[in-house]
Protein backbone atom coordinates (compact mmCIF):
# COMPACT_ATOMS: atom_id res chain seq x y z
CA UNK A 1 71.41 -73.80 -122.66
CA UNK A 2 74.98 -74.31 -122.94
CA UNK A 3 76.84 -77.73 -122.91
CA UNK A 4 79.75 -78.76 -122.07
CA UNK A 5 82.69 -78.85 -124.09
CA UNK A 6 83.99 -82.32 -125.21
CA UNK A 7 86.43 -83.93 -123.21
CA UNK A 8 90.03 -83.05 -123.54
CA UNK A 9 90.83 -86.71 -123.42
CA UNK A 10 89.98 -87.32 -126.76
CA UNK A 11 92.89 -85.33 -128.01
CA UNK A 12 96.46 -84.41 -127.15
CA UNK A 13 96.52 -81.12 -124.72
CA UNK A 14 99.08 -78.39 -124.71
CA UNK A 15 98.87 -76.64 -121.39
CA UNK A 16 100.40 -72.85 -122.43
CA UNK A 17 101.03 -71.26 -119.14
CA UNK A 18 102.06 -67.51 -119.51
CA UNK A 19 103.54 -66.33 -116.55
CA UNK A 20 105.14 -69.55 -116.28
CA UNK A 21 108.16 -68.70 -114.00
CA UNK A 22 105.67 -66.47 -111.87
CA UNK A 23 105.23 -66.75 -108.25
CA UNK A 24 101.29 -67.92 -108.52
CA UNK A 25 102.93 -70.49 -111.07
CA UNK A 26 105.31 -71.70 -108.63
CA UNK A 27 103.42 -72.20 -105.76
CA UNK A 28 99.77 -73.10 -106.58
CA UNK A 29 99.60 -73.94 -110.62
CA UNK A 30 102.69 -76.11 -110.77
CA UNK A 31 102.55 -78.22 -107.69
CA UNK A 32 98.58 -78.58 -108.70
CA UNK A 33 99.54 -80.09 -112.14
CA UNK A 34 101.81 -82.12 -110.24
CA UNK A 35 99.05 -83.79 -107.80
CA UNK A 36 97.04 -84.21 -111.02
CA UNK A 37 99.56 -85.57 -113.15
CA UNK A 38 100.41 -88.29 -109.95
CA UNK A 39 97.01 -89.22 -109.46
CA UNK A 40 96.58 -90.00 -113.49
CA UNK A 41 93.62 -86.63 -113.91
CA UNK A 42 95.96 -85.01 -116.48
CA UNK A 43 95.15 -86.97 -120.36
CA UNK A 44 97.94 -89.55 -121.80
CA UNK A 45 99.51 -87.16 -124.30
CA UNK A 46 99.63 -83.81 -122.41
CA UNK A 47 102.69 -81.31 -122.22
CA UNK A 48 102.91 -78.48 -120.46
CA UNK A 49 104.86 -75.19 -122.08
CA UNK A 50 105.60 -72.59 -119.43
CA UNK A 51 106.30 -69.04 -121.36
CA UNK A 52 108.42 -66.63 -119.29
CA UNK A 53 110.52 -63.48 -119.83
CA UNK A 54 113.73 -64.78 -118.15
CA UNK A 55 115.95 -65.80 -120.86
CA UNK A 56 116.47 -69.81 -119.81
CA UNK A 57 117.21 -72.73 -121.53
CA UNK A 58 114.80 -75.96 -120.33
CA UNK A 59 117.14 -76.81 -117.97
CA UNK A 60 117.16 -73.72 -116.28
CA UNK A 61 113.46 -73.82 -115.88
CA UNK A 62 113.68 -76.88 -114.20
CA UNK A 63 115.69 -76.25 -112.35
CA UNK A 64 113.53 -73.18 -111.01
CA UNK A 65 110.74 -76.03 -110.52
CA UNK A 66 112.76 -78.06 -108.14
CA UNK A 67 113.87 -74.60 -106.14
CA UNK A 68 110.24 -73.17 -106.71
CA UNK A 69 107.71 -75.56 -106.92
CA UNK A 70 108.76 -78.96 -105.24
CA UNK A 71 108.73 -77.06 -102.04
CA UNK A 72 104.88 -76.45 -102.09
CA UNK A 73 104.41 -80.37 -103.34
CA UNK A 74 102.72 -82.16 -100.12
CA UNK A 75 105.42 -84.22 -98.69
CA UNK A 76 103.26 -87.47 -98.65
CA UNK A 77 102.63 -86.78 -102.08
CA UNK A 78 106.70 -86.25 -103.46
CA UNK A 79 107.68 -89.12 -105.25
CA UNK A 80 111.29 -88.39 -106.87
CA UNK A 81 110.20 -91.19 -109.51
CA UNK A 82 106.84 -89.61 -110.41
CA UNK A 83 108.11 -86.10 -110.24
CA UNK A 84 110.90 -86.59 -112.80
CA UNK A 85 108.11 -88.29 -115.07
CA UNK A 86 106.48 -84.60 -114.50
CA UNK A 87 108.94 -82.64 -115.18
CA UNK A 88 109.20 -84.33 -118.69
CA UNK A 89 106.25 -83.45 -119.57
CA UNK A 90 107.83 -79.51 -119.44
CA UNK A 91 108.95 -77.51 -122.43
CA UNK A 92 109.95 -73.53 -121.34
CA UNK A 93 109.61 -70.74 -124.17
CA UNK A 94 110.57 -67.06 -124.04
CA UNK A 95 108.65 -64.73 -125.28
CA UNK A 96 108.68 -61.05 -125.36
CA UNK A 97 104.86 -60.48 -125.51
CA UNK A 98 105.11 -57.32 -127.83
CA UNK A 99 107.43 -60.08 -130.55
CA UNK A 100 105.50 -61.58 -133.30
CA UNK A 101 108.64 -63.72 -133.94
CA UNK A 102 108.24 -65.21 -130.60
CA UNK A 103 104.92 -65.87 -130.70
CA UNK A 104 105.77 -67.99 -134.21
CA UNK A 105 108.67 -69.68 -132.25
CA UNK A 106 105.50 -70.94 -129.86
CA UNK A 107 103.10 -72.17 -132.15
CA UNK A 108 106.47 -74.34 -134.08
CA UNK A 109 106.40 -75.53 -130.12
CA UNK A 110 102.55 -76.28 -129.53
CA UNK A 111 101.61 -79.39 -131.45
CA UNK A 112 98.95 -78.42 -134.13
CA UNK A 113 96.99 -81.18 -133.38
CA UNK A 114 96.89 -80.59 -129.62
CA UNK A 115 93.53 -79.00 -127.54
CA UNK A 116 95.36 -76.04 -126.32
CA UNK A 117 94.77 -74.53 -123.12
CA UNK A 118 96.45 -70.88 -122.30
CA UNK A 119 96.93 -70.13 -118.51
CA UNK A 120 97.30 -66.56 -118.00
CA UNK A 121 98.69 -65.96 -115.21
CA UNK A 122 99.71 -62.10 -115.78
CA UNK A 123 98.74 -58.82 -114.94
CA UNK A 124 95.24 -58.25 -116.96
CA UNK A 125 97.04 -55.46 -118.39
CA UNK A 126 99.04 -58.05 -120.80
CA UNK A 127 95.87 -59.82 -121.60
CA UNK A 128 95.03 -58.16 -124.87
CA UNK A 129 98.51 -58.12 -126.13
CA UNK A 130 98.39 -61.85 -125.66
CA UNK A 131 95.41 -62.98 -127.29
CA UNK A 132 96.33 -60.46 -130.27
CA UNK A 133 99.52 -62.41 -130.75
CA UNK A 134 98.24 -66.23 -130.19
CA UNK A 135 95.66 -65.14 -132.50
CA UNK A 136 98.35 -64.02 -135.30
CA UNK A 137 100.12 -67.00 -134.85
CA UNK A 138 97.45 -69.26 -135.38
CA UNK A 139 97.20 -70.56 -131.96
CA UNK A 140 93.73 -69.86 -131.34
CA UNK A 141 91.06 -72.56 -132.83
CA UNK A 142 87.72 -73.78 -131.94
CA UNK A 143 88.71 -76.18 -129.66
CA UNK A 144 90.97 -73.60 -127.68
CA UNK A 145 90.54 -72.58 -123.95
CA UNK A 146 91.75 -69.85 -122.21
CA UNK A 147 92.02 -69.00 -118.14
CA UNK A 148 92.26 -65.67 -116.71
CA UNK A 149 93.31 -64.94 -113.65
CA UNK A 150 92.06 -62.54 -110.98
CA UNK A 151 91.94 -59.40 -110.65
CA UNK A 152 89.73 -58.44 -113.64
CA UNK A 153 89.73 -55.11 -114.09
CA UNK A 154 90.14 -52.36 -111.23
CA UNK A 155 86.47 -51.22 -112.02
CA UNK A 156 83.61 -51.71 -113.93
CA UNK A 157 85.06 -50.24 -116.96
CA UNK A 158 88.42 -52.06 -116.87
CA UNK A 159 86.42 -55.15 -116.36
CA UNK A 160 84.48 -55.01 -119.51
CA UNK A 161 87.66 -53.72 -121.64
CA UNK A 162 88.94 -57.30 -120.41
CA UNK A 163 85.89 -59.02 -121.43
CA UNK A 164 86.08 -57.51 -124.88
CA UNK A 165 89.35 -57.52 -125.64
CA UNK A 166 89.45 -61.49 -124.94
CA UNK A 167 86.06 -62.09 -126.17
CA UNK A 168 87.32 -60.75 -129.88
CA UNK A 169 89.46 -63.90 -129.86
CA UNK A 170 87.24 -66.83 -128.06
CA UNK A 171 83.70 -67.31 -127.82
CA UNK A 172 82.07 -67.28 -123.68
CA UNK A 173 82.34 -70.50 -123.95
CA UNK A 174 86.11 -70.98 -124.16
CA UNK A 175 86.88 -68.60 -121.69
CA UNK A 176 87.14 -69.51 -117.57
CA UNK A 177 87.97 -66.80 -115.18
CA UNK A 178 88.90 -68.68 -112.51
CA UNK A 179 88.12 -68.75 -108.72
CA UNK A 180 89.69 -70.39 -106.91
CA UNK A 181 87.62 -70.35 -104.11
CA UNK A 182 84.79 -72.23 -106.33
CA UNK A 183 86.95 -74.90 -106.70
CA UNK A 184 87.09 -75.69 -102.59
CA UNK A 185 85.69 -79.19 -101.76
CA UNK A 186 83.09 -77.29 -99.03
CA UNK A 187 81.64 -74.60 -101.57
CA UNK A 188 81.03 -77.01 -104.08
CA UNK A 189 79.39 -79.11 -100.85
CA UNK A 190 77.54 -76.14 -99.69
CA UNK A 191 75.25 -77.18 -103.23
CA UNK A 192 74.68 -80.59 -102.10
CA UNK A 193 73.90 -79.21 -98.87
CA UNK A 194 71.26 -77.14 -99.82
CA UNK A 195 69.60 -78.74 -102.97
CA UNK A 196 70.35 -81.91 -101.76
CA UNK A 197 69.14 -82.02 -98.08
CA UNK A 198 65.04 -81.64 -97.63
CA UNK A 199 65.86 -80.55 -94.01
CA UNK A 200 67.20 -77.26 -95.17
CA UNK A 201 64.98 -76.15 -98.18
CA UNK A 202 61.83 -74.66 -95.90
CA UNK A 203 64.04 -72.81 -93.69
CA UNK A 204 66.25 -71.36 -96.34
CA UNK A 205 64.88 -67.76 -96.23
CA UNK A 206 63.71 -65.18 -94.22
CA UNK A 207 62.12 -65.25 -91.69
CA UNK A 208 63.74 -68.26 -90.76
CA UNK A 209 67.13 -66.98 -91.42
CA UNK A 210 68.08 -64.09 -88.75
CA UNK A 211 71.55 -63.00 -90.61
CA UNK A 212 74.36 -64.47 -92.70
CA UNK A 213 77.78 -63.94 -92.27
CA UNK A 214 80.91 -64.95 -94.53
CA UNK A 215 84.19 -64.45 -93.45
CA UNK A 216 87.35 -64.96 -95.29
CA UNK A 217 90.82 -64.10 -92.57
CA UNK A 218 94.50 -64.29 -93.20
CA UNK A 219 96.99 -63.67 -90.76
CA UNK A 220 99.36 -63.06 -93.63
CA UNK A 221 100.68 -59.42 -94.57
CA UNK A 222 100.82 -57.90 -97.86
CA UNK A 223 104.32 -59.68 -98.00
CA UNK A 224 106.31 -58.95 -101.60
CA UNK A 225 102.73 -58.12 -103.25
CA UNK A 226 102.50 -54.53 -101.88
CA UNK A 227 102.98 -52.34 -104.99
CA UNK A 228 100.03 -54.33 -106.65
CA UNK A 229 97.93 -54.17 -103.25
CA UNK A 230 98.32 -50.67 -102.48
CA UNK A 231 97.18 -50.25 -105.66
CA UNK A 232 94.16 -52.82 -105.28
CA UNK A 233 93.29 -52.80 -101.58
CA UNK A 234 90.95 -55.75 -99.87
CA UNK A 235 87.63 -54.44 -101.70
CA UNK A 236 88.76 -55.55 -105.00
CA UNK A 237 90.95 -57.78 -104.11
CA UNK A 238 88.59 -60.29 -102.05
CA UNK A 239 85.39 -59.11 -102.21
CA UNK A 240 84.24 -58.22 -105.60
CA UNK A 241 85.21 -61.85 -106.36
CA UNK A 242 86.20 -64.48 -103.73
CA UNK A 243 83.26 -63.26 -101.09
CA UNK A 244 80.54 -61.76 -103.64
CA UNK A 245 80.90 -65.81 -104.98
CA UNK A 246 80.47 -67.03 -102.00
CA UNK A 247 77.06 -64.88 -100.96
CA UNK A 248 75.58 -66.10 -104.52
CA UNK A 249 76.18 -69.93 -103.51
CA UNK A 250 74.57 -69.41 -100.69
CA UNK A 251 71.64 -66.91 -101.61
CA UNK A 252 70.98 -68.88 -105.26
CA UNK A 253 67.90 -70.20 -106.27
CA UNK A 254 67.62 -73.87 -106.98
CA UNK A 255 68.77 -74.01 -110.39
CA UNK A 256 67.19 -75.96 -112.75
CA UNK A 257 69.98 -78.63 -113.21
CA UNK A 258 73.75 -78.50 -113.18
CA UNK A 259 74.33 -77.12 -116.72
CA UNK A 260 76.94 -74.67 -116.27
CA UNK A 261 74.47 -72.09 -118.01
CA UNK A 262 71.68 -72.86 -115.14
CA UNK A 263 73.89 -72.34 -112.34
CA UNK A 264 75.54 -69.35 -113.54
CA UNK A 265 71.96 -67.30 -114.35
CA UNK A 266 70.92 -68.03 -110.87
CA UNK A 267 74.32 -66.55 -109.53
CA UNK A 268 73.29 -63.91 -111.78
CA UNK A 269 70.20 -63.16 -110.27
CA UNK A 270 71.68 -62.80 -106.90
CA UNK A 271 74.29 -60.38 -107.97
CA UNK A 272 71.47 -58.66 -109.94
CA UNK A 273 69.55 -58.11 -106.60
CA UNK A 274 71.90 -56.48 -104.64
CA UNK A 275 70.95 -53.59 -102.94
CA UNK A 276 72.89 -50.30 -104.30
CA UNK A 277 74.71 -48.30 -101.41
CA UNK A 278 74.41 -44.96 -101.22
CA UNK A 279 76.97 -42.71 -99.99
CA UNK A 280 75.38 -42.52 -96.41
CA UNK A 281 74.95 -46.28 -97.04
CA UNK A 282 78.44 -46.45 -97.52
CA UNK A 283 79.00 -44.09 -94.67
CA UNK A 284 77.37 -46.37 -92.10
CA UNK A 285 77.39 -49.70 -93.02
CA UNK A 286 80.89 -50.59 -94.35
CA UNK A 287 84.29 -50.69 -92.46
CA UNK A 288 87.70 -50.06 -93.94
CA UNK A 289 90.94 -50.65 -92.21
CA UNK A 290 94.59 -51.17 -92.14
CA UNK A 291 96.79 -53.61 -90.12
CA UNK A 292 99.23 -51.44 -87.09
CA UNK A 293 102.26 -53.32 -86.22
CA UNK A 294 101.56 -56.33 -83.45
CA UNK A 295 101.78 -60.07 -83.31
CA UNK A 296 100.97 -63.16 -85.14
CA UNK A 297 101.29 -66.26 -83.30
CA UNK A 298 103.41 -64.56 -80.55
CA UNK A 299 105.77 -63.40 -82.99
CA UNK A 300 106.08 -59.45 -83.64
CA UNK A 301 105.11 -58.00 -87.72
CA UNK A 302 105.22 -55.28 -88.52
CA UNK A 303 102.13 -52.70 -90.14
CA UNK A 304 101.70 -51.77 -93.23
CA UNK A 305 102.55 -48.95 -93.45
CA UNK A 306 106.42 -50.14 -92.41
CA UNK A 307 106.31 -52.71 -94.87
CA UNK A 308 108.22 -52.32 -98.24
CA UNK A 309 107.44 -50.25 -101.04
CA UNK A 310 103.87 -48.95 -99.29
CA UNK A 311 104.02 -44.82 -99.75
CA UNK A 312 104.11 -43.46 -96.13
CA UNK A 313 100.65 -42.03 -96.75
CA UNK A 314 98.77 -45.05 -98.33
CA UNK A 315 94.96 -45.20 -97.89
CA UNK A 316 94.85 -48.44 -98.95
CA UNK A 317 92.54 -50.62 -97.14
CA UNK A 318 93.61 -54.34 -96.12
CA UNK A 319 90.56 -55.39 -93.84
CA UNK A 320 87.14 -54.63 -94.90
CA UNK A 321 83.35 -55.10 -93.33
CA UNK A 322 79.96 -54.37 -94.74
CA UNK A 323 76.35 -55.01 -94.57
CA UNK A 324 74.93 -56.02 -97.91
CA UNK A 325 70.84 -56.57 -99.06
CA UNK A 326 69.64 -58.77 -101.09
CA UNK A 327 66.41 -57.32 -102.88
CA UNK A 328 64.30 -60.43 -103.55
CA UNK A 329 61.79 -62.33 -101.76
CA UNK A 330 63.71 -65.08 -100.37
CA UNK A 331 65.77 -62.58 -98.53
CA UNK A 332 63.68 -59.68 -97.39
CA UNK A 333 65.38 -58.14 -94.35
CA UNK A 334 68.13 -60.10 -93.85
CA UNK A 335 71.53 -59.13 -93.60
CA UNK A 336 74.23 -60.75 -95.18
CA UNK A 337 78.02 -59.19 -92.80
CA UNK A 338 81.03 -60.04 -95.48
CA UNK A 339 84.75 -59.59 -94.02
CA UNK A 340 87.85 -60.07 -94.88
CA UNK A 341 91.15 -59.02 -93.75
CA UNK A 342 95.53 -59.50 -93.44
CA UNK A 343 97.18 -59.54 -89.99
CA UNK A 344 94.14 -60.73 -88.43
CA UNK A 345 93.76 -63.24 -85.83
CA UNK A 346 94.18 -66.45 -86.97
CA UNK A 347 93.37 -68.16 -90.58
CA UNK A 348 89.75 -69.04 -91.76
CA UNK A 349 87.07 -68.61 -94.05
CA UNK A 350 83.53 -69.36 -92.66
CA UNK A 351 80.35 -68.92 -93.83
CA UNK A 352 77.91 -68.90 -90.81
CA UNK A 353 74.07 -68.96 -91.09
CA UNK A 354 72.16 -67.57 -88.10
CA UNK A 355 68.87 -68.63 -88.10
CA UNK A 356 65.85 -66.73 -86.18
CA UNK A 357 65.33 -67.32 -82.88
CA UNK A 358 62.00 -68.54 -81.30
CA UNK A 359 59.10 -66.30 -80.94
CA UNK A 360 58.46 -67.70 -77.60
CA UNK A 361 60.04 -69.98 -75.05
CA UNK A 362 59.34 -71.59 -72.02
CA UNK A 363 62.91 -72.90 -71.42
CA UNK A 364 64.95 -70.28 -69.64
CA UNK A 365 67.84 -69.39 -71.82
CA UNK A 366 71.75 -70.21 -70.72
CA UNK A 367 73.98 -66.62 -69.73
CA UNK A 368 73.96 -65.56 -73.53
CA UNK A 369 71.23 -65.39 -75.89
CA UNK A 370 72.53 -68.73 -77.97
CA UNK A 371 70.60 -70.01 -81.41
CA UNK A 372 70.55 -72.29 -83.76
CA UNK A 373 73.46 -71.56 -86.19
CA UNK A 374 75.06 -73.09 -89.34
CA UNK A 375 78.56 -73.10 -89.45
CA UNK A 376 80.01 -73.75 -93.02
CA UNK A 377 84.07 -73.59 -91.97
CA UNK A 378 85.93 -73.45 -95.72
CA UNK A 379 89.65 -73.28 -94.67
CA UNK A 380 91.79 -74.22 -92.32
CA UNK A 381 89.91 -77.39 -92.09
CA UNK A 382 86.86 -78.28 -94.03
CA UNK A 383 83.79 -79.52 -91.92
CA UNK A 384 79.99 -78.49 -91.05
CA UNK A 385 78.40 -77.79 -87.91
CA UNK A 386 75.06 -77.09 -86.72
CA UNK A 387 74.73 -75.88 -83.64
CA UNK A 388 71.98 -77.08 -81.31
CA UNK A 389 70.59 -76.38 -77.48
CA UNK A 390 70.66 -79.17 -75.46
CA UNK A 391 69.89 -79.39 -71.63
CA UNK A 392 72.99 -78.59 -69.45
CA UNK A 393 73.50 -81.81 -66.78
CA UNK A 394 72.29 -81.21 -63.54
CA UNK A 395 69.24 -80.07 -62.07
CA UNK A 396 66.60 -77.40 -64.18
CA UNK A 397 66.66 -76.92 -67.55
CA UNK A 398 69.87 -74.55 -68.18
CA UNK A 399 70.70 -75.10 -72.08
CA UNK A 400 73.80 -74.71 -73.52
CA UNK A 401 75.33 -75.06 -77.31
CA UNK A 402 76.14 -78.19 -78.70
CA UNK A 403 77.59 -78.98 -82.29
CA UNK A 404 76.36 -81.59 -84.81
CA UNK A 405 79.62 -82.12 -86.47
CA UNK A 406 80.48 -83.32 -89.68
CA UNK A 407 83.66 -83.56 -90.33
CA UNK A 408 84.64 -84.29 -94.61
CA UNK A 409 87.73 -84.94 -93.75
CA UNK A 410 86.90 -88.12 -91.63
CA UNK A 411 83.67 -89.10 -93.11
CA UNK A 412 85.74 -89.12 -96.56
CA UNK A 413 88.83 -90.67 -95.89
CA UNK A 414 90.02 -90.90 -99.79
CA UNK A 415 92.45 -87.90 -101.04
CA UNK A 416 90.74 -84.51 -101.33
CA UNK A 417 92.26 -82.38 -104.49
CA UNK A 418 93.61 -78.68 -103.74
CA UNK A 419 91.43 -75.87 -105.39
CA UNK A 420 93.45 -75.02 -108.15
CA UNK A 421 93.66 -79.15 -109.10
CA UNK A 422 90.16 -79.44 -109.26
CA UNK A 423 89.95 -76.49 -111.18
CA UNK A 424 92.58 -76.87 -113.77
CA UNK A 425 90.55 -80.49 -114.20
CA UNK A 426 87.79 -79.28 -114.77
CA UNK A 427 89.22 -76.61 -118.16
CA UNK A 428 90.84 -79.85 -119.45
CA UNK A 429 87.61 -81.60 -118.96
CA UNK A 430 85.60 -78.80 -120.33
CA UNK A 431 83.92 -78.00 -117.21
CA UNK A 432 82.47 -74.41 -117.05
CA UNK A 433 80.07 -74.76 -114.01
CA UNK A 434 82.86 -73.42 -111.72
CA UNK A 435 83.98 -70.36 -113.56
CA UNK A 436 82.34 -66.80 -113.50
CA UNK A 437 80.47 -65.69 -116.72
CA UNK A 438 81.36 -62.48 -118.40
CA UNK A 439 77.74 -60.96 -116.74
CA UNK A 440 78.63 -62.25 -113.37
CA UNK A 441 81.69 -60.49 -113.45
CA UNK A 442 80.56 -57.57 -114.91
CA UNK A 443 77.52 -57.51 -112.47
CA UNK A 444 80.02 -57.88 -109.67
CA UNK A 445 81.74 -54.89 -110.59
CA UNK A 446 78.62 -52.72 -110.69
CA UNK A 447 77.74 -52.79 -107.26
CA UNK A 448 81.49 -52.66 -106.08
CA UNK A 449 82.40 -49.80 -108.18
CA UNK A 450 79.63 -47.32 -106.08
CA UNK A 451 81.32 -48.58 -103.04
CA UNK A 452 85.02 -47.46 -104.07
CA UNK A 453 83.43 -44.20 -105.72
CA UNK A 454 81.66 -43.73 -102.13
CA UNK A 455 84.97 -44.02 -100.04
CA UNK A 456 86.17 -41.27 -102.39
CA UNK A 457 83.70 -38.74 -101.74
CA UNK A 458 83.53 -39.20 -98.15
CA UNK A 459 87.39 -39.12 -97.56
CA UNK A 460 87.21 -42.03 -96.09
CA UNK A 461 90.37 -43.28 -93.93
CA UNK A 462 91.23 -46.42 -93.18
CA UNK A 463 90.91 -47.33 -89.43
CA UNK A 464 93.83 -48.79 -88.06
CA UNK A 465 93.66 -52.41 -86.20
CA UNK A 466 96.75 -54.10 -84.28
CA UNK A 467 98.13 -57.00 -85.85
CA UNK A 468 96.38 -59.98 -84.36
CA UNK A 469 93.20 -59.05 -83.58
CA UNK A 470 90.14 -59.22 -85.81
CA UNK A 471 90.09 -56.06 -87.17
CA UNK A 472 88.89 -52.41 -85.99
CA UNK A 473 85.97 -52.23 -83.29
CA UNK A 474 83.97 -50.42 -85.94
CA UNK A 475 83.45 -53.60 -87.38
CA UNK A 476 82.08 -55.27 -84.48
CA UNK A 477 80.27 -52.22 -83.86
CA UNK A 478 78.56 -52.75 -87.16
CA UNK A 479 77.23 -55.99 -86.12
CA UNK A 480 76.04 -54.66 -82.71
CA UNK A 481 74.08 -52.28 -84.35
CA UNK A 482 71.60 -55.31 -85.49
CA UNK A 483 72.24 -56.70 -81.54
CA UNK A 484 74.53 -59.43 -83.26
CA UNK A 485 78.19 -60.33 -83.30
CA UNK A 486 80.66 -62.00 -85.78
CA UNK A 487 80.98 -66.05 -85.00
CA UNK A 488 83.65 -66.11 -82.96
CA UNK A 489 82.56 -62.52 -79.99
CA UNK A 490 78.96 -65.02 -79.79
């Protein structure tokens, strides 16, 4: 079983973040050192070095900060006193990541006696090159810690080329491949909420369960990201990591305890049991589309195919549906519908447990066929509702939904940290449990790659969807099939 690693507190920390003057940087790793700096999360004696190409003095990159960064700082949360006590804690490097000589000129920079901690926040691509060079400079000790950002690898291959390459310079146990998703207040709940609550643990399972569904929307575009997503597309881009973590929190075993180690073999499992697609799998029970020009909150966008730098003949795919299988007991014949898409209706990531309905019932049902459901809403706002049948008022017994509501937000009125500032806690603090394991990843991969090969064999197309809606009708098609809908056509 592995432990924890000691806490970073004990020692000065150099936070290395390559990538440094990077848009991911700017708006989420930056403003979430920021929040954890105010609220006193980040240890005494820590500096942060950002490590960029641009050729900028310190100055410069602070100033970047305050054009950059201080934007995405919550308002209520901008203090001009504690943010200039942040911005001292900044040092800015340039490196040329093929130049031993820079890499020297950073470890004169890093503090030998300091826990370091290396953000890479690069294309995976650079990843090798980088932990060559840190480990030529003497950067890399023991104690050392190193993030890696999404996406790992294009395929299964790729993926454990990554592993490898990174794993020659730190042991499993210094490495966290972050998700940022894991480090959401309501996933993390969604433990409690299972292992924690006896009312749940019987009815956990089929037959009790009817389907599950997970959705994660954006209404956003591809924006100034579309060479790297026409080159990605939604599959790998949200479901190999973001939704596949997801369907193990919820499909898990109880693990034995909260050892990192524990938690991750049970994830393991889950991924493990997956049910391989075949190409008429594929053929029938997965959706791929692409966003048409239309309108997001009454305002016209355009498709993707008009946006810049997309080739006029892209097959990329930026909404995806499928049905996956879990092959294991607990899960016999249930469904699980993952989704995610751009230029779709509005914002949200749900996760929404239908359970079975009643084998018999001498209470007439309302005009739809309503059950008991579980509604585990991630993003915009965080809360968890379980929706009941209760007696309509009037005369006879007409039922209608109702929604046990718990709101996090109100029942815990003290300051909720973003993702990433949980996260970036928890490497300081030498917190593994929320990171994915080199054979979660890799297992991940395995029963993605079949999918993409699939596509590829059948020709597969894209369908287009108008901005604004919730994808193409195949998808709710897919669900009909099963005489279900997604969450919000119920």
């Amino acid at each position: 079983m592995t432990t924890q690693t000691s806490s970073a507190s004990e020692k000065p920390v150099d936070m290395i973040i390559f990538g440094g003057g990077g848009d991911l940087s700017a708006r989420k790793l930056l403003p979430a050192l920021y929040m954890a700096h105010l609220h006193c999360n980040l240890p005494a004696e820590t500096r942060i070095i950002a490590i960029g190409r641009k050729d900028w003095s310190r100055d410069d990159f602070l100033a970047f900060m305050d054009q950059q960064s201080k934007p995405f700082v919550d308002k209520k949360a901008l203090d001009p006193e504690a943010w200039d006590k942040f911005l001292a804690l900044f040092d800015y490097v340039r490196i040329n990541i093929d130049s031993a000589d820079d890499f020297r000129r950073l470890a004169e920079t890093s503090r030998p006696n300091a826990l370091r901690v290396f953000y890479l926040a690069t294309a995976p691509d650079l990843f090798t090159t980088i932990c060559d060079n840190l480990t030529n400079a003497g950067l890399v000790d023991e104690h050392s810690r190193v993030v890696l950002e999404k996406p790992l690898g294009h395929d299964l291959a790729s993926a454990q080329a990554i592993n490898a390459s990174v794993g020659a310079h730190f042991k499993e146990q210094q490495i966290y491949r972050i998700d940022h998703y894991l480090g959401k207040e309501t996933v993390q709940n969604l433990m409690v909420l299972r292992f924690g609550n006896a009312i749940f643990g019987p009815l956990w399972q089929a037959p009790y369960i009817k389907s599950v569904q997970i959705t994660v929307a954006e209404t956003v575009g591809v924006g100034s990201r579309a060479g790297f997503y026409d080159q990605t597309g939604a599959l790998r881009d949200m479901v190999q990591n973001h939704l596949l973590q997801l369907l193990c929190i919820v499909a898990m075993e109880p693990p034995v305890s909260l050892d990192p180690d524990a938690v991750r073999d049970e994830k393991l499992k889950v991924l493990r049991s997956l049910r391989p697609m075949s190409v008429a799998d594929i053929a029938r029970d997965t959706v791929r589309g692409q966003y048409a020009a239309g309108a997001i909150g009454g305002e016209p966008v355009k498709g993707y195919l008009e946006e810049a730098n997309v080739p006029a003949e892209s097959r990329a795919e930026t909404f995806v549906a499928l049905r996956a299988h879990i092959n294991n007991w607990r899960w016999a014949n249930v469904p699980f519908f993952l989704r995610t898409g751009k230029r779709l209706q509005k914002r949200q990531s749900e996760i929404v447990i239908d359970f079975a309905d009643l084998p018999f019932s001498i209470i007439p049902s309302g005009p739809r066929n309503y059950g008991n459901r579980l509604i585990i809403q991630l993003q915009p706002e965080e809360s968890i509702q379980l929706q009941m049948l209760a007696k309509e008022p009037g005369s006879g017994m007409h039922m209608l939904p109702v929604n046990l509501n718990l709101d996090l937000q109100q029942a815990f009125t003290e300051r909720r940290a973003e993702a990433y500032e949980r996260l970036l806690i928890d490497v300081i603090r030498g917190r593994l449990t929320h990171f994915m394991r080199r054979d979660e990843l890799e297992a991940a991969w395995a029963w993605v790659e079949p999918i993409l090969n699939g596509w590829k064999e059948l020709n597969d197309r894209p369908r287009s969807y108008t901005s604004g809606t919730f994808g193409p009708a195949a998808s709710s098609a897919l669900m009909a099939r099963e005489n279900m809908a997604w969450a919000e056509e119920a």
